[in-house]
C-alpha atoms as a PDB file:
ATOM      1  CA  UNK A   1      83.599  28.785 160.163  1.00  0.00           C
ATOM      2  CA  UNK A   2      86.152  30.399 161.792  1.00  0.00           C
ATOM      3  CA  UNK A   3      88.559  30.083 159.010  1.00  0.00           C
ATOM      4  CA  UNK A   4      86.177  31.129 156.463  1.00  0.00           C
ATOM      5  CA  UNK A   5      85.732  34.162 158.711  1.00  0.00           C
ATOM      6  CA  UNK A   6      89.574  34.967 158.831  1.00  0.00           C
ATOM      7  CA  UNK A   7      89.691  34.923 155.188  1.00  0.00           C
ATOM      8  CA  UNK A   8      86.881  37.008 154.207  1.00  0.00           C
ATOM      9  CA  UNK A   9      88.382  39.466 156.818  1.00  0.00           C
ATOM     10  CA  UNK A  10      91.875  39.065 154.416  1.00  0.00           C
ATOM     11  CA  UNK A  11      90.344  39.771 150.702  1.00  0.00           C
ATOM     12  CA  UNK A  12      88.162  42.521 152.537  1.00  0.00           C
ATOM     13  CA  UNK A  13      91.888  44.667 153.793  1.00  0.00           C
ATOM     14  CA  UNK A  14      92.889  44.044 150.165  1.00  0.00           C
ATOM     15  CA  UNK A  15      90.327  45.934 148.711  1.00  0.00           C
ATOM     16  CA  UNK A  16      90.781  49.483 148.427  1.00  0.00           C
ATOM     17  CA  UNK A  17      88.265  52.435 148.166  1.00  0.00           C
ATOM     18  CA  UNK A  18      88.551  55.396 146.220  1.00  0.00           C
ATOM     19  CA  UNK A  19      87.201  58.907 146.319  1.00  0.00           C
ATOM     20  CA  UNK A  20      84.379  57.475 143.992  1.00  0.00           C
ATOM     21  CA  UNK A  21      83.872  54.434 146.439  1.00  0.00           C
ATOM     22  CA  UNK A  22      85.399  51.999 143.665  1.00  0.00           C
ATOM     23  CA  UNK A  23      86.717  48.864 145.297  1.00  0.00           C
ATOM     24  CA  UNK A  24      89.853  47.708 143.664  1.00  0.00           C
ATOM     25  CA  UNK A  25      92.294  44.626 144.870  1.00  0.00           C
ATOM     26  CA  UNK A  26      95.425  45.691 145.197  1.00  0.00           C
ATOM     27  CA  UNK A  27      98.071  44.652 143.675  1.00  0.00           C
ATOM     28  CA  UNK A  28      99.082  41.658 145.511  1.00  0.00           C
ATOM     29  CA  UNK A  29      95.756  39.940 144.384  1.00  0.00           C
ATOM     30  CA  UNK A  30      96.776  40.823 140.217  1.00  0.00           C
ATOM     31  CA  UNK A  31      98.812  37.876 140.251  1.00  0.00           C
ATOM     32  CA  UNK A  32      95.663  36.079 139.957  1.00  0.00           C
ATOM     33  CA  UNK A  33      95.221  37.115 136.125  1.00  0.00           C
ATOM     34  CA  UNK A  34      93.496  40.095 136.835  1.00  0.00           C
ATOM     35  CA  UNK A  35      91.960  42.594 138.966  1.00  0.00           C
ATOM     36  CA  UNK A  36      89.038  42.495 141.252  1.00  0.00           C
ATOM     37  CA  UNK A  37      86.298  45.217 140.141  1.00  0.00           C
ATOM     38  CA  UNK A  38      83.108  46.140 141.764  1.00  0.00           C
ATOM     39  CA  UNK A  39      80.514  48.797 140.100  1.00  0.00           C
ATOM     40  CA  UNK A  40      80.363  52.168 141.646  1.00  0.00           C
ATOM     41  CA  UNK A  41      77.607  52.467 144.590  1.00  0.00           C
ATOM     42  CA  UNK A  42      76.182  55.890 143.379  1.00  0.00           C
ATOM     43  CA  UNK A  43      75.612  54.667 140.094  1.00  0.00           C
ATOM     44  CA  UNK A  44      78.054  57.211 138.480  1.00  0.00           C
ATOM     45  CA  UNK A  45      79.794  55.987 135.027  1.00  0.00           C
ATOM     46  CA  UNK A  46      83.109  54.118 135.233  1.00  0.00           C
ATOM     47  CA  UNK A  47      86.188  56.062 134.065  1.00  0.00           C
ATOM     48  CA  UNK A  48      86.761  56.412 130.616  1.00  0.00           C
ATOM     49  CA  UNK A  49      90.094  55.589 129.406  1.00  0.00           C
ATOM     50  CA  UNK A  50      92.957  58.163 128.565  1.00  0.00           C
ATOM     51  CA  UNK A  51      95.284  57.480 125.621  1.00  0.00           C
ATOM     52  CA  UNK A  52      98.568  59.606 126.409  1.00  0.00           C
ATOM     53  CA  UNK A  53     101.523  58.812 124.013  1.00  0.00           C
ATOM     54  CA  UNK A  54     104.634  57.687 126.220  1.00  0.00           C
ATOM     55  CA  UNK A  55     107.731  57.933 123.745  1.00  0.00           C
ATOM     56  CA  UNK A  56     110.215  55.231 123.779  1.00  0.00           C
ATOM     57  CA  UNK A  57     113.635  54.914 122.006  1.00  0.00           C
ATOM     58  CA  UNK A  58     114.283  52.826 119.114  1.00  0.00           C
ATOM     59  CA  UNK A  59     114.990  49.160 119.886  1.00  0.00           C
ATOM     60  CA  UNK A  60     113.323  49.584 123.637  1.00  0.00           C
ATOM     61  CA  UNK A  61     112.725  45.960 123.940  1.00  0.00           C
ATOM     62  CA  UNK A  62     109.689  46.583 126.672  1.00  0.00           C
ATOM     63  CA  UNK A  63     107.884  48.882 123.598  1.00  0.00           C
ATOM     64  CA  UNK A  64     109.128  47.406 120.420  1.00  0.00           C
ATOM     65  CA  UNK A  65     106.382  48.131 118.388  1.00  0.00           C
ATOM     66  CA  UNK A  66     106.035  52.009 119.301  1.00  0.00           C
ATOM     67  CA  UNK A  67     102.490  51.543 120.679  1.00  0.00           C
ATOM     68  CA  UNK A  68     100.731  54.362 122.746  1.00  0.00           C
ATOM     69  CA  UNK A  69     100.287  53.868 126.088  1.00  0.00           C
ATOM     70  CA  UNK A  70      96.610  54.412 127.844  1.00  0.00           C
ATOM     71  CA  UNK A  71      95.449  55.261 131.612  1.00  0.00           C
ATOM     72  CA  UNK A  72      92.126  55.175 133.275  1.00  0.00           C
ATOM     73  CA  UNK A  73      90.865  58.075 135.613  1.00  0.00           C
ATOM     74  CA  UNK A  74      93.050  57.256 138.865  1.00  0.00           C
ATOM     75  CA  UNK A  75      94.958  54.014 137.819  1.00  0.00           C
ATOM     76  CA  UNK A  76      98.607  53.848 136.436  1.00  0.00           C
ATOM     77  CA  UNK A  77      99.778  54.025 132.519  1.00  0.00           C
ATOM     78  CA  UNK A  78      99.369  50.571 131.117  1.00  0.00           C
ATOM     79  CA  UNK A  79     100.342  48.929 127.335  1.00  0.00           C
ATOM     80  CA  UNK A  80      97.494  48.542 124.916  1.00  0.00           C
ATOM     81  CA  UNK A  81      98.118  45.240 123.689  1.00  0.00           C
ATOM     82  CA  UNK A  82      99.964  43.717 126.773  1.00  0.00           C
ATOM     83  CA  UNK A  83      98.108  41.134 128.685  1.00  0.00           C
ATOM     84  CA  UNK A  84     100.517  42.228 131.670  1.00  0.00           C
ATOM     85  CA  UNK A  85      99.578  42.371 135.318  1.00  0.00           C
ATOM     86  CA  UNK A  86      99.471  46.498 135.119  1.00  0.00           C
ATOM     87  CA  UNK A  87      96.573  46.957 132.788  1.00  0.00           C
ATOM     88  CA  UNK A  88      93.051  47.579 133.039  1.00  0.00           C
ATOM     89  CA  UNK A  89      91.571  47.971 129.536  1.00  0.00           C
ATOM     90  CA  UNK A  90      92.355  46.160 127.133  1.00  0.00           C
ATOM     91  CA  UNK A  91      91.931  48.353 124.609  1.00  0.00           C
ATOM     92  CA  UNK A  92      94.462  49.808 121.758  1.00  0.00           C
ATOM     93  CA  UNK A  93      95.054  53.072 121.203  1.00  0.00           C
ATOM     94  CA  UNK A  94      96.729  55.277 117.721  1.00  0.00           C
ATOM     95  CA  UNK A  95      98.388  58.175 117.002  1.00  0.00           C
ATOM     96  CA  UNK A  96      98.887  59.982 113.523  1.00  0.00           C
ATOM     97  CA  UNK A  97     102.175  59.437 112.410  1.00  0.00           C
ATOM     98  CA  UNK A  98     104.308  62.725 112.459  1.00  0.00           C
ATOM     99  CA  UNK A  99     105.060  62.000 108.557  1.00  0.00           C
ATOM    100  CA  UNK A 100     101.725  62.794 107.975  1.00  0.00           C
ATOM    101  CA  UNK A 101     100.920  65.520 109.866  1.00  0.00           C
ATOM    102  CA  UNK A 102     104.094  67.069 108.366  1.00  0.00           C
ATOM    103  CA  UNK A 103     102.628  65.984 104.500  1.00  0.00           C
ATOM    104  CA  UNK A 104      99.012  67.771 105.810  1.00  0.00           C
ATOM    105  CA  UNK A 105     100.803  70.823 106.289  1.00  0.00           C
ATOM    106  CA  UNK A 106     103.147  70.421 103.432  1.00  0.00           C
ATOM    107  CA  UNK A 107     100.058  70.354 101.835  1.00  0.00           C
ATOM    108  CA  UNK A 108      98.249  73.088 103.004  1.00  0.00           C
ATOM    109  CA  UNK A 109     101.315  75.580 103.054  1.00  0.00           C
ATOM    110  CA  UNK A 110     101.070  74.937  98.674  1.00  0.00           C
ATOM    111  CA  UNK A 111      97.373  74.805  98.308  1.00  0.00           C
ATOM    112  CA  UNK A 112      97.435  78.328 100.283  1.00  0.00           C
ATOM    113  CA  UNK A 113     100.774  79.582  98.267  1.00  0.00           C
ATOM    114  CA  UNK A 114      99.113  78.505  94.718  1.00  0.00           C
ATOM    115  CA  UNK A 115      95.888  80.680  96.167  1.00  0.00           C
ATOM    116  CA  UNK A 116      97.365  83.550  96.515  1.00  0.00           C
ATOM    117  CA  UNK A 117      99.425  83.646  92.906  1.00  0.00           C
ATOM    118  CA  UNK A 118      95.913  83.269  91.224  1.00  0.00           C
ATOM    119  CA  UNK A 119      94.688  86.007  93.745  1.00  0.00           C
ATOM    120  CA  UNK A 120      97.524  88.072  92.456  1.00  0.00           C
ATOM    121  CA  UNK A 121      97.353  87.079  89.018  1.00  0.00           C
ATOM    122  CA  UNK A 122      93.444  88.536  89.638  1.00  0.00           C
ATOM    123  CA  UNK A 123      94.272  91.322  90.478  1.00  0.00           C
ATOM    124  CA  UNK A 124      97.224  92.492  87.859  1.00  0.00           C
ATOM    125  CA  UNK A 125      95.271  91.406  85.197  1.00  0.00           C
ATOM    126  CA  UNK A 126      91.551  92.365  86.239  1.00  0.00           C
ATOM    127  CA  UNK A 127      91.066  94.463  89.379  1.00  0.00           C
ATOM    128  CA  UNK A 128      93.789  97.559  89.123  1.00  0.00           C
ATOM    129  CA  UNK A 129      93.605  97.690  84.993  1.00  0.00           C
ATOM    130  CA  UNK A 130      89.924  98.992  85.676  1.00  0.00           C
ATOM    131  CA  UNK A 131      90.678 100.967  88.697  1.00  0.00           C
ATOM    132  CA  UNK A 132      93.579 102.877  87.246  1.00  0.00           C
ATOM    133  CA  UNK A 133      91.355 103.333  84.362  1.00  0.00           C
ATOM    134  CA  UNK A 134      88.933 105.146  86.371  1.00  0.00           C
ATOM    135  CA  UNK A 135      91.689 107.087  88.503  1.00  0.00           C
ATOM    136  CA  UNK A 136      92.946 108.363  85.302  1.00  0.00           C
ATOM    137  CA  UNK A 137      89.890 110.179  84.346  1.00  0.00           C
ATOM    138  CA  UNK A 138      89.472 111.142  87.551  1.00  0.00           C
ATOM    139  CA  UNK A 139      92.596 112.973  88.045  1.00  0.00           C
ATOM    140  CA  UNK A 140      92.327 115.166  84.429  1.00  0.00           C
ATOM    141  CA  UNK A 141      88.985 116.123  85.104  1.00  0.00           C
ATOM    142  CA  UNK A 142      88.274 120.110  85.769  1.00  0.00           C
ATOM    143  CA  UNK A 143      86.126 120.749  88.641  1.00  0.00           C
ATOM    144  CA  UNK A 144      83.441 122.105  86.384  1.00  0.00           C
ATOM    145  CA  UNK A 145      83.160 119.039  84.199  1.00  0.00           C
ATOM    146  CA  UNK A 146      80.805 115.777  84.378  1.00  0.00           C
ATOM    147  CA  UNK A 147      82.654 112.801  84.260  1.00  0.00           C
ATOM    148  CA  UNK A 148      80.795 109.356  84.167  1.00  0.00           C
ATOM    149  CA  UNK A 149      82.358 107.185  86.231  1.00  0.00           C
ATOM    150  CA  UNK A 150      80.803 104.257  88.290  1.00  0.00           C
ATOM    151  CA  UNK A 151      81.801 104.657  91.860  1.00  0.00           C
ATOM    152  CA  UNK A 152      79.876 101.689  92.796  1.00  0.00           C
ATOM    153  CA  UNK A 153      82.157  99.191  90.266  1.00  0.00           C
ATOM    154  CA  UNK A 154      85.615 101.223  91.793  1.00  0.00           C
ATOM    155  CA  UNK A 155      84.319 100.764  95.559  1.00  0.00           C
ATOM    156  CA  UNK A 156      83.987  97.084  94.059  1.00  0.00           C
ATOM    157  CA  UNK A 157      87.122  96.736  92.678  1.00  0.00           C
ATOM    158  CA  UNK A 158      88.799  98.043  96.133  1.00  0.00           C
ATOM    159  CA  UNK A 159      86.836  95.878  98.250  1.00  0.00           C
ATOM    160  CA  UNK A 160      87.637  93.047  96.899  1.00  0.00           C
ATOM    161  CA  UNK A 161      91.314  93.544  96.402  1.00  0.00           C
ATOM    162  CA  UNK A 162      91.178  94.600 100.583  1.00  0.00           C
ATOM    163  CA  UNK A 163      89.273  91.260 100.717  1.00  0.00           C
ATOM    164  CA  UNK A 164      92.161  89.415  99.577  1.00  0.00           C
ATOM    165  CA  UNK A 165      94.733  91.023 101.677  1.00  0.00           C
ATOM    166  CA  UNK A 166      96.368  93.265  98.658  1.00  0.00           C
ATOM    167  CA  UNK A 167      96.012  96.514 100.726  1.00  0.00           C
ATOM    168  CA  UNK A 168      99.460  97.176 100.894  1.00  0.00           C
ATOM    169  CA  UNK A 169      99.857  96.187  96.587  1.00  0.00           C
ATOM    170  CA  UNK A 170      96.860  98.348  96.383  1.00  0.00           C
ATOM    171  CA  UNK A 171      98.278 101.551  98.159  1.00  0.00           C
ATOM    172  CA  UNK A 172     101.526 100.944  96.642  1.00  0.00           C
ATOM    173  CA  UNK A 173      99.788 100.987  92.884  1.00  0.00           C
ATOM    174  CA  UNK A 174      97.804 104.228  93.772  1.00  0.00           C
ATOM    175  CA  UNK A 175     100.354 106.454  95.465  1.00  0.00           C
ATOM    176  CA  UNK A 176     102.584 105.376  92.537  1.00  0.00           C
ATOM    177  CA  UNK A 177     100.208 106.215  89.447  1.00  0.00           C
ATOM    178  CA  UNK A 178      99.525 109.734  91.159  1.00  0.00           C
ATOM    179  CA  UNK A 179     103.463 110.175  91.773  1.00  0.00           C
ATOM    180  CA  UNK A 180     103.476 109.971  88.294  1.00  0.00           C
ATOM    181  CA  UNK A 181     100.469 112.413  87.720  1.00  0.00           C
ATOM    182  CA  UNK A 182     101.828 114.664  90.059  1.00  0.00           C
ATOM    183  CA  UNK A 183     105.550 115.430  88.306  1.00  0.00           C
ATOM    184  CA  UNK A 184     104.106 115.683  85.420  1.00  0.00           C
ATOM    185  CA  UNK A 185     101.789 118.531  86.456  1.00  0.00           C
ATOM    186  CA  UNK A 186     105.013 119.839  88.193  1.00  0.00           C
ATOM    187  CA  UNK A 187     106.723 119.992  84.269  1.00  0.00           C
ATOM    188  CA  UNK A 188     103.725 121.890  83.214  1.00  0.00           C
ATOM    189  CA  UNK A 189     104.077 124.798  85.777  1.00  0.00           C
ATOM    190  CA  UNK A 190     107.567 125.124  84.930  1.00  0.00           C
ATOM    191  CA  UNK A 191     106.625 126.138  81.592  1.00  0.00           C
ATOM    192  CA  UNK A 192     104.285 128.798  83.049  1.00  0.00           C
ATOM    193  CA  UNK A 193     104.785 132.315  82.325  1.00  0.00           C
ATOM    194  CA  UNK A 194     105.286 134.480  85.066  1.00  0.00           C
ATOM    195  CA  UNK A 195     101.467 136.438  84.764  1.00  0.00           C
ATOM    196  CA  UNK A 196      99.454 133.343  84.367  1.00  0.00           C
ATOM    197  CA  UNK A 197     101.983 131.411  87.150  1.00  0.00           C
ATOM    198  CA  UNK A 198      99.263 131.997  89.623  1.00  0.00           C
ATOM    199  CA  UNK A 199      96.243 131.629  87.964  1.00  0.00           C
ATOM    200  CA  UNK A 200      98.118 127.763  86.362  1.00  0.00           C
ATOM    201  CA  UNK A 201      98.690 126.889  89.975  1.00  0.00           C
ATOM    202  CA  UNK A 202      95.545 127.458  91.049  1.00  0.00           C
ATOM    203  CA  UNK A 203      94.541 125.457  88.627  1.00  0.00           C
ATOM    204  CA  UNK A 204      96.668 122.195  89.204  1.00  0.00           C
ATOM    205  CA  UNK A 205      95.538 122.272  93.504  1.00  0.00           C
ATOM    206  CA  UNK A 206      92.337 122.822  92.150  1.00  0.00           C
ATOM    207  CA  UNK A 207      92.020 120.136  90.020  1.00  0.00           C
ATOM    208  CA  UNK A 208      93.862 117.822  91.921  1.00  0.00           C
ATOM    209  CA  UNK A 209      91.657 118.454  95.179  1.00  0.00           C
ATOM    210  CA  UNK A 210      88.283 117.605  93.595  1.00  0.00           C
ATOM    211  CA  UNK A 211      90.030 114.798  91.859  1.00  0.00           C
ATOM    212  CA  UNK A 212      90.728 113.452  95.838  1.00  0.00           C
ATOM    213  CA  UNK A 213      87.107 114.214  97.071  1.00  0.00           C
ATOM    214  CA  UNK A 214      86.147 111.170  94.472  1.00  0.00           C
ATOM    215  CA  UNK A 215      89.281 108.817  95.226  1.00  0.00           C
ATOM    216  CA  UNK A 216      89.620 108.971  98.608  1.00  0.00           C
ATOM    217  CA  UNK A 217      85.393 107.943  99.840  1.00  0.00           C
ATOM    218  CA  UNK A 218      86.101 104.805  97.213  1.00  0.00           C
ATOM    219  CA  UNK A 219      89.463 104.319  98.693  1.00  0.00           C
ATOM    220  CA  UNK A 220      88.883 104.694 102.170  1.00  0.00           C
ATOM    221  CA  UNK A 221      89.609 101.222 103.471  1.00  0.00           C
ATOM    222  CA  UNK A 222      93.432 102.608 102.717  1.00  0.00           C
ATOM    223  CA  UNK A 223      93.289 106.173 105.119  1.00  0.00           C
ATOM    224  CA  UNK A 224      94.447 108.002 101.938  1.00  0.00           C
ATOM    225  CA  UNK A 225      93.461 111.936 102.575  1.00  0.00           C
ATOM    226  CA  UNK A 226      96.917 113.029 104.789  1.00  0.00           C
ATOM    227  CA  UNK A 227      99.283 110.721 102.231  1.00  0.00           C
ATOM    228  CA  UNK A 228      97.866 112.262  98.945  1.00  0.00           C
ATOM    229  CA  UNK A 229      98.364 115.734  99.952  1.00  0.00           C
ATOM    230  CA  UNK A 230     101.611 115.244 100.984  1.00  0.00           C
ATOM    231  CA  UNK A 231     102.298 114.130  97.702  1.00  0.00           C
ATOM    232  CA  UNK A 232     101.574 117.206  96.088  1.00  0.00           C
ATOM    233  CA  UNK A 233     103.492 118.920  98.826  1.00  0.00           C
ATOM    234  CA  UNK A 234     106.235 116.885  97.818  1.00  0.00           C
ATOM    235  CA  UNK A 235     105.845 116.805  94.145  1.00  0.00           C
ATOM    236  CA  UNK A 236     104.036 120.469  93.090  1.00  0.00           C
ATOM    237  CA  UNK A 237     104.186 123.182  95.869  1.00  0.00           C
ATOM    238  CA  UNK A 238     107.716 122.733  97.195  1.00  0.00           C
ATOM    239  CA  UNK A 239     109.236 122.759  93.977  1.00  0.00           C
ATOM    240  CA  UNK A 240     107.207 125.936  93.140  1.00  0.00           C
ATOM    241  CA  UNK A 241     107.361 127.938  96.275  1.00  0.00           C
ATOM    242  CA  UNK A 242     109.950 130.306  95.770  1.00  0.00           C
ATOM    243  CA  UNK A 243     108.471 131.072  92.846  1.00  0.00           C
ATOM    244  CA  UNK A 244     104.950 131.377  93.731  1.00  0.00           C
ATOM    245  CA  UNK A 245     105.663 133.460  96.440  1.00  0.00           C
ATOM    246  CA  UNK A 246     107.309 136.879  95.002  1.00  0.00           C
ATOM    247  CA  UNK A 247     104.713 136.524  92.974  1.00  0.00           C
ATOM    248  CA  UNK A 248     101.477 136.670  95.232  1.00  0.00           C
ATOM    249  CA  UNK A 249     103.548 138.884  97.360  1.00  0.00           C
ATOM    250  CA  UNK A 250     102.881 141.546  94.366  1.00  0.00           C
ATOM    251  CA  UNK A 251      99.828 140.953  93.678  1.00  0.00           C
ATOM    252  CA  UNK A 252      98.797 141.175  96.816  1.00  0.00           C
ATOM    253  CA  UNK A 253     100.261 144.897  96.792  1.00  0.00           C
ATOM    254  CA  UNK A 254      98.278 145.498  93.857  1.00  0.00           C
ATOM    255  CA  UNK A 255      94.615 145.047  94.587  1.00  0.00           C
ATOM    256  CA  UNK A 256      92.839 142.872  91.733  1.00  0.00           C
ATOM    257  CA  UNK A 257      95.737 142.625  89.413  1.00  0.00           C
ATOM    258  CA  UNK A 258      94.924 138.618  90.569  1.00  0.00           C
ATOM    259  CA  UNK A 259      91.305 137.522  91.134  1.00  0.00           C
ATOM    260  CA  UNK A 260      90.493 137.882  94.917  1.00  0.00           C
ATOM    261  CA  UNK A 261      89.000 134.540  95.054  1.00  0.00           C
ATOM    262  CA  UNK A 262      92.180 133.049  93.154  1.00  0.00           C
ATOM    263  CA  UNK A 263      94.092 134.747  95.611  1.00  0.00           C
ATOM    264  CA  UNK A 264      92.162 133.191  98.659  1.00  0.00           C
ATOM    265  CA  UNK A 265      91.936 129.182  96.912  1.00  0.00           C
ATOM    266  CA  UNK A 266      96.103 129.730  96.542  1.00  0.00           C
ATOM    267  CA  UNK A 267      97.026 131.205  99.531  1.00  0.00           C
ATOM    268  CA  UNK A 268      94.799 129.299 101.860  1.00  0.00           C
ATOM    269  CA  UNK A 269      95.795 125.945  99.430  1.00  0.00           C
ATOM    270  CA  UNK A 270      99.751 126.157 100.633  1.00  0.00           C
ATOM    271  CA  UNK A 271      98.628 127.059 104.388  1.00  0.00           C
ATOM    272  CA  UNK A 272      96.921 123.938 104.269  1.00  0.00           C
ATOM    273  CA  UNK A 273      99.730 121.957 102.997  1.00  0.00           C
ATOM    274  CA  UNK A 274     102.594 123.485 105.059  1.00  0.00           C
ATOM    275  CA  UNK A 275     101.307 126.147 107.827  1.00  0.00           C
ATOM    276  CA  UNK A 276     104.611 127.436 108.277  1.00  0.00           C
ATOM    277  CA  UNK A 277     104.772 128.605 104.766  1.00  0.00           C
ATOM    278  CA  UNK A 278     102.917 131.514 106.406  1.00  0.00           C
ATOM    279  CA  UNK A 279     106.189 132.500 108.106  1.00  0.00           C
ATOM    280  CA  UNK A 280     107.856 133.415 104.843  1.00  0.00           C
ATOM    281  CA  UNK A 281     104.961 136.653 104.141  1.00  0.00           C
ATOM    282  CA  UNK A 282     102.989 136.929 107.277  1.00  0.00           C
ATOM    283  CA  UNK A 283     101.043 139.786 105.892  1.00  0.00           C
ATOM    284  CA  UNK A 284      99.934 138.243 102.820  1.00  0.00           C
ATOM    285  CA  UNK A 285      98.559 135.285 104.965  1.00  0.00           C
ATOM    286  CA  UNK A 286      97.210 137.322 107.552  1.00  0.00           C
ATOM    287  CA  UNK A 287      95.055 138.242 104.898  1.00  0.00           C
ATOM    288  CA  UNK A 288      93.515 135.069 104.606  1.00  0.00           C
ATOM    289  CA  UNK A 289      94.054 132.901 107.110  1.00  0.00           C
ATOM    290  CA  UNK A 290      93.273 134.302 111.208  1.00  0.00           C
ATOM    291  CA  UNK A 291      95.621 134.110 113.665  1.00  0.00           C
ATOM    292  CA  UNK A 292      98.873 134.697 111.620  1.00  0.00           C
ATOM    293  CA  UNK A 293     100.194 137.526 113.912  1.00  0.00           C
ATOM    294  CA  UNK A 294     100.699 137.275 117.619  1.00  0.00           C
ATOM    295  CA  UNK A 295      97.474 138.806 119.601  1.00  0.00           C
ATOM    296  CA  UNK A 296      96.819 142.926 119.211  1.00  0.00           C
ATOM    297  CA  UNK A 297      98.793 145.023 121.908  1.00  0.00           C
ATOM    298  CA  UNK A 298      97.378 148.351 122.499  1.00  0.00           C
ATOM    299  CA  UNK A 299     101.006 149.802 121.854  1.00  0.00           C
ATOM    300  CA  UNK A 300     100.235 148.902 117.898  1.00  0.00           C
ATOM    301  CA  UNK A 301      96.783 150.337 117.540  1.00  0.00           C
ATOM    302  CA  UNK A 302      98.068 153.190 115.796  1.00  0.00           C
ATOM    303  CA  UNK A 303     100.260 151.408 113.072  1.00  0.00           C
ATOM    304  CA  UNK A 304      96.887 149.373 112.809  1.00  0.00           C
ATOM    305  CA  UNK A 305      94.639 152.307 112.128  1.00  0.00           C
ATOM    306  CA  UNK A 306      97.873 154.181 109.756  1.00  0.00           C
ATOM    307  CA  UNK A 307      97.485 150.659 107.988  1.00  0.00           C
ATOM    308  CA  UNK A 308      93.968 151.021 107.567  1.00  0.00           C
ATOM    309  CA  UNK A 309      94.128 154.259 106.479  1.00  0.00           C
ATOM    310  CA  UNK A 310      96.454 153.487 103.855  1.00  0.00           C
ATOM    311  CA  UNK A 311      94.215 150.569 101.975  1.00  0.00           C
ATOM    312  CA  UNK A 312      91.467 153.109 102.239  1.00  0.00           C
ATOM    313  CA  UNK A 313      93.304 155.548 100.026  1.00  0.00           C
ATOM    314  CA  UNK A 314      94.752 152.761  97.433  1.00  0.00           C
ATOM    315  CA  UNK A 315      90.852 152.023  97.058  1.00  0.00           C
ATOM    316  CA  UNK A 316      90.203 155.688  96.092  1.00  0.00           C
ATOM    317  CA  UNK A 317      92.654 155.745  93.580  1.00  0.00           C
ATOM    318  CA  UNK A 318      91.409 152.748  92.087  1.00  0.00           C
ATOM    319  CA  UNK A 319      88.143 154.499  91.666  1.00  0.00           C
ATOM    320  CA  UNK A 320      86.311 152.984  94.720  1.00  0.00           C
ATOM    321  CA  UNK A 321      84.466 155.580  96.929  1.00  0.00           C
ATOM    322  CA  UNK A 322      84.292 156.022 100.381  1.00  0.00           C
END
């Protein structure tokens, strides 16, 4: 009895406890064939193996056959299809070859390049023929006319090409067509005559502002507004400045020789595009747009009432009473 006593007392040190109150041998008692296992106490389920891929070098004579190593919760790595002393579970364990992984995304990388041709081919072919279509008869209509033209189709058109990530083709298609638009309504005003050079310029911002109050709503996924009068900045009004400007300069000195309202659309058209245009004939600005000159000093109120007194009389000559 005693004996039997002093061994029980021996297997019972071997054992070991974990946190989960798992009793394991230890290792001295695997060379046995195996290792002693007793079911948790609390019930709780027994640790799931862990496959974690330990890499070995070619010819490694204790891996030959590159297999992936596994681990339970709290034990040490151990070879899937060993029957040595170290493992738990035996149990094998894969891995995707990196060949192909590398032929999956080979594969992806061409289904997603041969996408986007056909979305591009789709959109050279169907989507900008029919919006430059429409932003042709947009751009040569007068602001008086009626021009059919589906906004709902265009607003279409540009959703779906934003859809399909052609903003940038998009914007670069648009800015381009009205370039072109643009210089040639520049060649026209060069071949203006001097007394209608005013009235033809009014015309062209005219036209070419209404023309943006339909493109830009259909367009506005792109921000357009800022960029498309800086074209005709660019394009028209710089070119025609020095020009335009002797010329309203006179007119302004000569009371309706120009239509007042003509007057106010041109003059208040190039403050709008570049506000220090208004520098080059403060007082024909300051006749339309507030705030040209610095603030009133008391020093000037008589130059300001001599000033007055002068448009007065030009109006009495003109035949306007008093």
């Amino acid at each position: 009895k005693m004996e039997a006593m002093e061994e029980d007392s021996l297997n019972s040190l071997n054992m070991k406890d974990d946190h989960n109150h798992n009793y394991c041998a230890s290792s001295s008692s695997s060379r046995d064939g195996g290792r002693l296992m007793r079911g948790p106490l609390s019930g709780a389920a027994a640790p799931q193996p862990m496959c974690v891929p330990v890499p070995k070098p070619a010819g490694d004579p204790q891996n030959p056959t590159g297999k992936v190593r596994c681990r339970t919760a709290g034990s040490t790595f151990m070879d899937s299809d060993s029957g040595s002393e170290s493992s738990e579970v035996s149990e094998e364990c894969s891995a995707a070859p990196p060949a192909a992984a590398e032929s999956k995304f080979s594969f992806d990388g061409a289904s997603k390049f041969l996408m986007n041709s056909m979305a591009i081919e789709d959109y050279q072919k169907n989507h900008w023929p029919n919006l430059e279509k429409a932003i042709d008869r947009l751009l040569i209509q007068n602001p008086t006319d009626h021009i059919s033209v589906s906004y709902a189709q265009i607003y279409s058109y540009v959703y779906k090409c934003v859809c399909q990530q052609h903003s940038e083709l998009l914007y670069r298609d648009l800015t381009t067509k009205i370039s072109y638009h643009l210089q040639q309504v520049s060649t026209q005003l060069y071949a203006s005559t001097p007394d209608k050079f005013i009235e033809d310029f009014n015309t062209a911002l005219s036209q070419y502002i209404a023309s943006l109050q339909c493109i830009v709503p259909v367009f506005m996924y792109l921000r357009l507004k800022e960029d498309l009068m800086k074209l005709f900045a660019e394009q028209v009004a710089e070119k025609h400045v020095n020009t335009l400007m002797p010329l309203l300069i006179k007119a302004h000195g000569m009371p309706f020789q120009v239509q007042p309202s003509t007057m106010a659309s041109v003059v208040k058209g190039l403050y709008s595009l570049r506000p220090e245009w208004a520098q080059m004939a403060p007082a024909l600005f300051s006749g339309f747009i507030p705030q040209i000159h610095p603030p009133t000093e008391e020093s000037l109120l008589p130059d300001y009432a001599a000033h007055d007194q002068k448009l007065q009389m030009d109006l009495s000559r003109n035949g306007f009473p008093r």
